[in-house]
PDB file of N, CA and C in Angstrom:
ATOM      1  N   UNK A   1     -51.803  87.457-244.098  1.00  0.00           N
ATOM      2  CA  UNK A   1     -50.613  88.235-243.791  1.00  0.00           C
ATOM      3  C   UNK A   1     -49.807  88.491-245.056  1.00  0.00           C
ATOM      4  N   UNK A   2     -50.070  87.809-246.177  1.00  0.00           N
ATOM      5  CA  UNK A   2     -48.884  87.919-247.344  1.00  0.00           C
ATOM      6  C   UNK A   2     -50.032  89.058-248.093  1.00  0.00           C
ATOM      7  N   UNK A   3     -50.890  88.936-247.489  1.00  0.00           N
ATOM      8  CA  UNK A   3     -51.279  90.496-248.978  1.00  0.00           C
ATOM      9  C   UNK A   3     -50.949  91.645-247.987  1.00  0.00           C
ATOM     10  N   UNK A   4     -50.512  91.770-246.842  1.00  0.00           N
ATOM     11  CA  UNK A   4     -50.343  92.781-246.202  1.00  0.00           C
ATOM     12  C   UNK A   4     -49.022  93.263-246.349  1.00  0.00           C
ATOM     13  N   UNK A   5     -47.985  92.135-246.497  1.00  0.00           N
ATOM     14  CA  UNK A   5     -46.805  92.109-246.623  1.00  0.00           C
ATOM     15  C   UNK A   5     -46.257  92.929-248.064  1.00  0.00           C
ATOM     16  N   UNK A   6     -47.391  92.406-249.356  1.00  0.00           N
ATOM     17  CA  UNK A   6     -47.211  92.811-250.258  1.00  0.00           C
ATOM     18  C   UNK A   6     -47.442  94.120-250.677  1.00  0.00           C
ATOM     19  N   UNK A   7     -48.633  94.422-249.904  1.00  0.00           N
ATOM     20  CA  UNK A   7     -48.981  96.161-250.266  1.00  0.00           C
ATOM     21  C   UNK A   7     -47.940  97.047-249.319  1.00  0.00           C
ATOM     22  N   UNK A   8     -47.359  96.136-248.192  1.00  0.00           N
ATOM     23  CA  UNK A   8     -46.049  97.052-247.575  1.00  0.00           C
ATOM     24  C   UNK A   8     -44.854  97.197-248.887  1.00  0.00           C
ATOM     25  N   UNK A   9     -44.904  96.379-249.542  1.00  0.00           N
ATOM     26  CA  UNK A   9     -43.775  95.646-250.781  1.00  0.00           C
ATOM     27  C   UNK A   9     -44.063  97.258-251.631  1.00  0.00           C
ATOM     28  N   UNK A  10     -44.958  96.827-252.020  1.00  0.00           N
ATOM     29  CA  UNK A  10     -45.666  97.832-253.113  1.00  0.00           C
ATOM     30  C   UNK A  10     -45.540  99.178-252.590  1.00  0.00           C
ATOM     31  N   UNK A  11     -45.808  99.621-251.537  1.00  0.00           N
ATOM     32  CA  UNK A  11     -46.004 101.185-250.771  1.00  0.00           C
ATOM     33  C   UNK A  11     -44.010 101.465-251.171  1.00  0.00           C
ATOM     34  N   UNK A  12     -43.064 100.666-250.689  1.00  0.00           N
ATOM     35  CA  UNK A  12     -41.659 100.755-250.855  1.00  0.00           C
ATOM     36  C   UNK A  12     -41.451 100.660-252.113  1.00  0.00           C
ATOM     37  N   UNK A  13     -41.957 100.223-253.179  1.00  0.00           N
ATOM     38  CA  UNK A  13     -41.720 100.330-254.694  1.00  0.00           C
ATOM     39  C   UNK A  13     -41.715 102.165-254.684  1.00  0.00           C
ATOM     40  N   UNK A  14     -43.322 102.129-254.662  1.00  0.00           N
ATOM     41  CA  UNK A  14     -43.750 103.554-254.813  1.00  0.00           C
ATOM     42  C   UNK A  14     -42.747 104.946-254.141  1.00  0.00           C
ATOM     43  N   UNK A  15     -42.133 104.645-252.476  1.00  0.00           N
ATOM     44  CA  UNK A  15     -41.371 105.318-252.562  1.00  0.00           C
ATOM     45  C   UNK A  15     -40.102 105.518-253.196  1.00  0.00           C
ATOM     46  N   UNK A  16     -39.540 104.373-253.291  1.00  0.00           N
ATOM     47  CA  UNK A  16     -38.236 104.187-254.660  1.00  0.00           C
ATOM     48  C   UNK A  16     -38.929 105.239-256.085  1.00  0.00           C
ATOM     49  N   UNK A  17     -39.982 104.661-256.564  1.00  0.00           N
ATOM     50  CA  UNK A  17     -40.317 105.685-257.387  1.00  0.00           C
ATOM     51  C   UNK A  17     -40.455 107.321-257.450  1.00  0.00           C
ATOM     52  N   UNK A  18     -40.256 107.772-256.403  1.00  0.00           N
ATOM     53  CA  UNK A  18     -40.719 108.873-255.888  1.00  0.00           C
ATOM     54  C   UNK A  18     -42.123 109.200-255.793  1.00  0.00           C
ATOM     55  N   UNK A  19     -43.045 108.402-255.969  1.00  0.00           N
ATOM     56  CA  UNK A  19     -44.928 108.717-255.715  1.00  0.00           C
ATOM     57  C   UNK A  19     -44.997 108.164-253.762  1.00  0.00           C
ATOM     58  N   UNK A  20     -44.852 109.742-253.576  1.00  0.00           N
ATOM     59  CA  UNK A  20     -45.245 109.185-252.018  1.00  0.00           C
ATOM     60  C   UNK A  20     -46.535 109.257-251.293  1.00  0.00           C
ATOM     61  N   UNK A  21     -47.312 109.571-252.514  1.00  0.00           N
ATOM     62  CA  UNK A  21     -49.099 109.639-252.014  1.00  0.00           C
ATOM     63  C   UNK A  21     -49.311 108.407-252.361  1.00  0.00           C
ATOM     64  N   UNK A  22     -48.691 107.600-253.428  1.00  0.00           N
ATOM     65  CA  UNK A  22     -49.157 106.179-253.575  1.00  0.00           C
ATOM     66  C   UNK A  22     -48.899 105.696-252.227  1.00  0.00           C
ATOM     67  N   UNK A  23     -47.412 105.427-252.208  1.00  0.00           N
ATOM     68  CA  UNK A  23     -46.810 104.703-251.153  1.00  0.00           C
ATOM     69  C   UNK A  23     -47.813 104.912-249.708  1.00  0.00           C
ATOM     70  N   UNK A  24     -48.398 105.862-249.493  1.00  0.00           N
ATOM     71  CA  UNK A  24     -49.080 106.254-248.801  1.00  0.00           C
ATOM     72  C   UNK A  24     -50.263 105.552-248.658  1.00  0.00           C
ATOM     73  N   UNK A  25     -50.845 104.981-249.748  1.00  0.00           N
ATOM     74  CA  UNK A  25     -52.015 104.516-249.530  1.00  0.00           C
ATOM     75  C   UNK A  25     -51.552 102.810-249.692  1.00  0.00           C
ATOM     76  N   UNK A  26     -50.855 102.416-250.180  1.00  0.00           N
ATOM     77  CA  UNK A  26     -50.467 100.770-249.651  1.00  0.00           C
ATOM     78  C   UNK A  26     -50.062 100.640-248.851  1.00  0.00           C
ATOM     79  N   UNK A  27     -49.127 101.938-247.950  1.00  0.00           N
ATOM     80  CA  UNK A  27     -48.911 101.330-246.312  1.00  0.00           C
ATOM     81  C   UNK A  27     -50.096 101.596-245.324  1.00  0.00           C
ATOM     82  N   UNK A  28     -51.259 102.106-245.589  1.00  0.00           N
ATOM     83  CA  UNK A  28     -52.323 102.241-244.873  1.00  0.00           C
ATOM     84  C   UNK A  28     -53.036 100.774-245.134  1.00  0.00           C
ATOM     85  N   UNK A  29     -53.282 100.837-246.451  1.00  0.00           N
ATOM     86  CA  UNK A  29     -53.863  99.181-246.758  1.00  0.00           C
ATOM     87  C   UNK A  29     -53.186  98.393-246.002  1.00  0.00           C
ATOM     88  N   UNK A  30     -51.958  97.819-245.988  1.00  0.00           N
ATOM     89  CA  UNK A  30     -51.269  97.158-245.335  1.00  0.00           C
ATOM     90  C   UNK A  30     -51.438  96.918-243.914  1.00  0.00           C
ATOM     91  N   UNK A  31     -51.430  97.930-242.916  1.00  0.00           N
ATOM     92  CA  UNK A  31     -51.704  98.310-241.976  1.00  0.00           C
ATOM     93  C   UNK A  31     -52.947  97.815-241.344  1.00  0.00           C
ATOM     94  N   UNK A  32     -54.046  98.098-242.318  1.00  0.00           N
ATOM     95  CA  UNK A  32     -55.502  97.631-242.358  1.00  0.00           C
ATOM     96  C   UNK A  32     -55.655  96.520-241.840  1.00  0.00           C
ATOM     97  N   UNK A  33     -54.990  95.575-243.068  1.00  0.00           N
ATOM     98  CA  UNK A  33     -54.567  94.038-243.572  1.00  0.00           C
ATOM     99  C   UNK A  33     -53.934  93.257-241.690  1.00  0.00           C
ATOM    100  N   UNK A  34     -52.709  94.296-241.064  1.00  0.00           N
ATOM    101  CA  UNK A  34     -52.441  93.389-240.336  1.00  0.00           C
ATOM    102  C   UNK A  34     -53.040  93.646-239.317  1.00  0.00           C
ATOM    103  N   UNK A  35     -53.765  94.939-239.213  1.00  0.00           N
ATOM    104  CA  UNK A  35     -54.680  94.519-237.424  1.00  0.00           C
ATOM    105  C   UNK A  35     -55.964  93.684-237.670  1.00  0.00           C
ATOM    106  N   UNK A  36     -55.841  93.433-238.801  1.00  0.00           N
ATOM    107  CA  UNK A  36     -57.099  92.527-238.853  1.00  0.00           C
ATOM    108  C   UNK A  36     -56.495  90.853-238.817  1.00  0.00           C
ATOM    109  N   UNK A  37     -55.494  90.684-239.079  1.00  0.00           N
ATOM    110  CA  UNK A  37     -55.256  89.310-239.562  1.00  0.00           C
ATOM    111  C   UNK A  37     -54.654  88.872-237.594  1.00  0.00           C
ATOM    112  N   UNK A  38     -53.721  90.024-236.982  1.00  0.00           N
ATOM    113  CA  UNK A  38     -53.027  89.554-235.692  1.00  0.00           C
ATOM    114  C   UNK A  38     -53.801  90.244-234.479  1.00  0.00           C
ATOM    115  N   UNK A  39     -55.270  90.416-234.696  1.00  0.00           N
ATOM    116  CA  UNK A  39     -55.953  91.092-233.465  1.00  0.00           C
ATOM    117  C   UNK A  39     -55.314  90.319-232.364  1.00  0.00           C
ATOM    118  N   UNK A  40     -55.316  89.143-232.141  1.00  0.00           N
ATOM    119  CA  UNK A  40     -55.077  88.233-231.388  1.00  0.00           C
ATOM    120  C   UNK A  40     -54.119  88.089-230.378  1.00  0.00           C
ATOM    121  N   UNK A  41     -53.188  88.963-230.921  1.00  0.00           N
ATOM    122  CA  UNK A  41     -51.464  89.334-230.721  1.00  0.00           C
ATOM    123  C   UNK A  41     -51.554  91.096-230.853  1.00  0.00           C
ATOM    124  N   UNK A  42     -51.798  91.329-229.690  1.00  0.00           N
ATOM    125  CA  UNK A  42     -51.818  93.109-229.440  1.00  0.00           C
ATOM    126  C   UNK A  42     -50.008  93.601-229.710  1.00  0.00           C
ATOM    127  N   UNK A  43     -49.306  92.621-229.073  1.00  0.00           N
ATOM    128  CA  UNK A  43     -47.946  93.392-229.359  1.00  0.00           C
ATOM    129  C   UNK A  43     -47.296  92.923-230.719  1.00  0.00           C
ATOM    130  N   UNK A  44     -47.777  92.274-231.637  1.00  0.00           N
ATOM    131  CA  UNK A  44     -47.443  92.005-232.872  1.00  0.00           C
ATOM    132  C   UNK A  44     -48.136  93.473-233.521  1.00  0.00           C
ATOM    133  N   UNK A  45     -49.193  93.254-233.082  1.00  0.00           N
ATOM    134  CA  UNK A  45     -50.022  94.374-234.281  1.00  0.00           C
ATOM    135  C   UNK A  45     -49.186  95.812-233.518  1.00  0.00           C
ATOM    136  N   UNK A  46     -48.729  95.830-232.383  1.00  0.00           N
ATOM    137  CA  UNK A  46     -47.978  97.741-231.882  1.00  0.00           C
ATOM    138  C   UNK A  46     -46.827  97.770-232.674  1.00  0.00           C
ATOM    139  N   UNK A  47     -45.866  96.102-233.089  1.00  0.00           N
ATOM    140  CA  UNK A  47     -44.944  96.137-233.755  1.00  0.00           C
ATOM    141  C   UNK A  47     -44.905  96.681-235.274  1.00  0.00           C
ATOM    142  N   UNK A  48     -46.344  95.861-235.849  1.00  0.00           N
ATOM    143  CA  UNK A  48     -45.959  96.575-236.906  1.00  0.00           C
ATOM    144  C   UNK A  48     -46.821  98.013-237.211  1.00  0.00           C
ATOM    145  N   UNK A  49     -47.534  98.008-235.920  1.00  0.00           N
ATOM    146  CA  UNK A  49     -47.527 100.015-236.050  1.00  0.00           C
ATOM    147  C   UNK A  49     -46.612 100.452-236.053  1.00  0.00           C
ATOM    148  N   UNK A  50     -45.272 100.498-234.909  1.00  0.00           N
ATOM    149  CA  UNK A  50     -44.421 100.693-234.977  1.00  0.00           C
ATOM    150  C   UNK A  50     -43.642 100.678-236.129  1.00  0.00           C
ATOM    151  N   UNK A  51     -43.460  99.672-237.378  1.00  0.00           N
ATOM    152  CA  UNK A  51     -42.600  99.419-238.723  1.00  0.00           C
ATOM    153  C   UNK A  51     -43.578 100.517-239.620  1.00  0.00           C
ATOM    154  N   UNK A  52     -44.776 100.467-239.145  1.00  0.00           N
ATOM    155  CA  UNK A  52     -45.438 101.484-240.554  1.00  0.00           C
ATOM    156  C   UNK A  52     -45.518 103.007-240.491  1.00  0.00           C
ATOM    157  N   UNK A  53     -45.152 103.453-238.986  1.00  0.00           N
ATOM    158  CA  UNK A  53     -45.013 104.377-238.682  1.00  0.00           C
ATOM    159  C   UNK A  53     -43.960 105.130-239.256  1.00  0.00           C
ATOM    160  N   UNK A  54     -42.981 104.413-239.244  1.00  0.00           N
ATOM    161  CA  UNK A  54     -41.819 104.863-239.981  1.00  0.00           C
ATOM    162  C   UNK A  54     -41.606 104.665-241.177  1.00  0.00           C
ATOM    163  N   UNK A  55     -42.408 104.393-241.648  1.00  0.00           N
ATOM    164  CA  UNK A  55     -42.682 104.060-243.231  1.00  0.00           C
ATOM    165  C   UNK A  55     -43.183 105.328-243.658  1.00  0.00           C
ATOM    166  N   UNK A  56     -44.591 105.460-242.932  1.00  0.00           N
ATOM    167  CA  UNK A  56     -45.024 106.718-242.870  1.00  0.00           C
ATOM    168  C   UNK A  56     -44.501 108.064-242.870  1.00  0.00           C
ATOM    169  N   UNK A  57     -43.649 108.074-241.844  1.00  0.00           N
ATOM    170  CA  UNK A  57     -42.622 109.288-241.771  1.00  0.00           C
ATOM    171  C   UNK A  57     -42.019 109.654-243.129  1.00  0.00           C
ATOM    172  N   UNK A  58     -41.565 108.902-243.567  1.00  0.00           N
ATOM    173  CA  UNK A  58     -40.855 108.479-244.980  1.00  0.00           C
ATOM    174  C   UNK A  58     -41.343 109.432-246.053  1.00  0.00           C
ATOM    175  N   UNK A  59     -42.672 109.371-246.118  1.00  0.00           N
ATOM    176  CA  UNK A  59     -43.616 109.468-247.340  1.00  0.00           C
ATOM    177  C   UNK A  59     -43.352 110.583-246.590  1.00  0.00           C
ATOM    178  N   UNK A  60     -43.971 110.732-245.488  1.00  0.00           N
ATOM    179  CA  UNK A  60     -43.979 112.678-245.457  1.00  0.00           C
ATOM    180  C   UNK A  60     -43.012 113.461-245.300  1.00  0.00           C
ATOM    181  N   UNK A  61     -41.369 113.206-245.388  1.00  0.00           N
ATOM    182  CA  UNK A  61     -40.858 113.508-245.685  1.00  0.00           C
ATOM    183  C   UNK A  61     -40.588 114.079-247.337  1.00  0.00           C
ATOM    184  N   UNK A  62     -40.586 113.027-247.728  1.00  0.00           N
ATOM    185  CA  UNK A  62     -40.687 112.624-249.402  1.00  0.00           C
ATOM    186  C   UNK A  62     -41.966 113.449-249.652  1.00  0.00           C
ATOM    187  N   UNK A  63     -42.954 113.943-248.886  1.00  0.00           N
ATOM    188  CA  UNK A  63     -44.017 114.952-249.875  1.00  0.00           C
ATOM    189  C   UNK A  63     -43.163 116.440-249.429  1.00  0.00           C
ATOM    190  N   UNK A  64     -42.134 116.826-248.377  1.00  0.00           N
ATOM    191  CA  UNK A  64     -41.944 118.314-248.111  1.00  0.00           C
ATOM    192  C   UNK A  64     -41.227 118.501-249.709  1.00  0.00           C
TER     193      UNK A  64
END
């Protein structure tokens, strides 16, 4: 869970930076990272679909 945490870390650097195709690809990694680590826990893993979703939004905002 902490390298998932971190490439969420990292994807939010990247948007602070303004690179929102990076940011883009560490919140997918991330994402990756936690349905694999909380299969176990279906409403943990909708939660943080839910947190990356809007992460997501973010970036595609930040690419118009």
């Amino acid at each position: 869970m902490d390298y998932g945490a971190t490439l969420e870390v990292m994807g939010t650097v990247c948007l602070y930076m303004k690179n929102p195709t990076q940011a883009e690809i560490f919140y997918r990694k991330a994402l990756d990272i936690y349905e694999l680590r909380l299969e176990s826990d279906p409403e943990q893993i909708e939660e943080k679909r839910r947190e990356m979703s809007l992460l997501l939004q973010a970036v595609h905002i930040m690419n118009q």
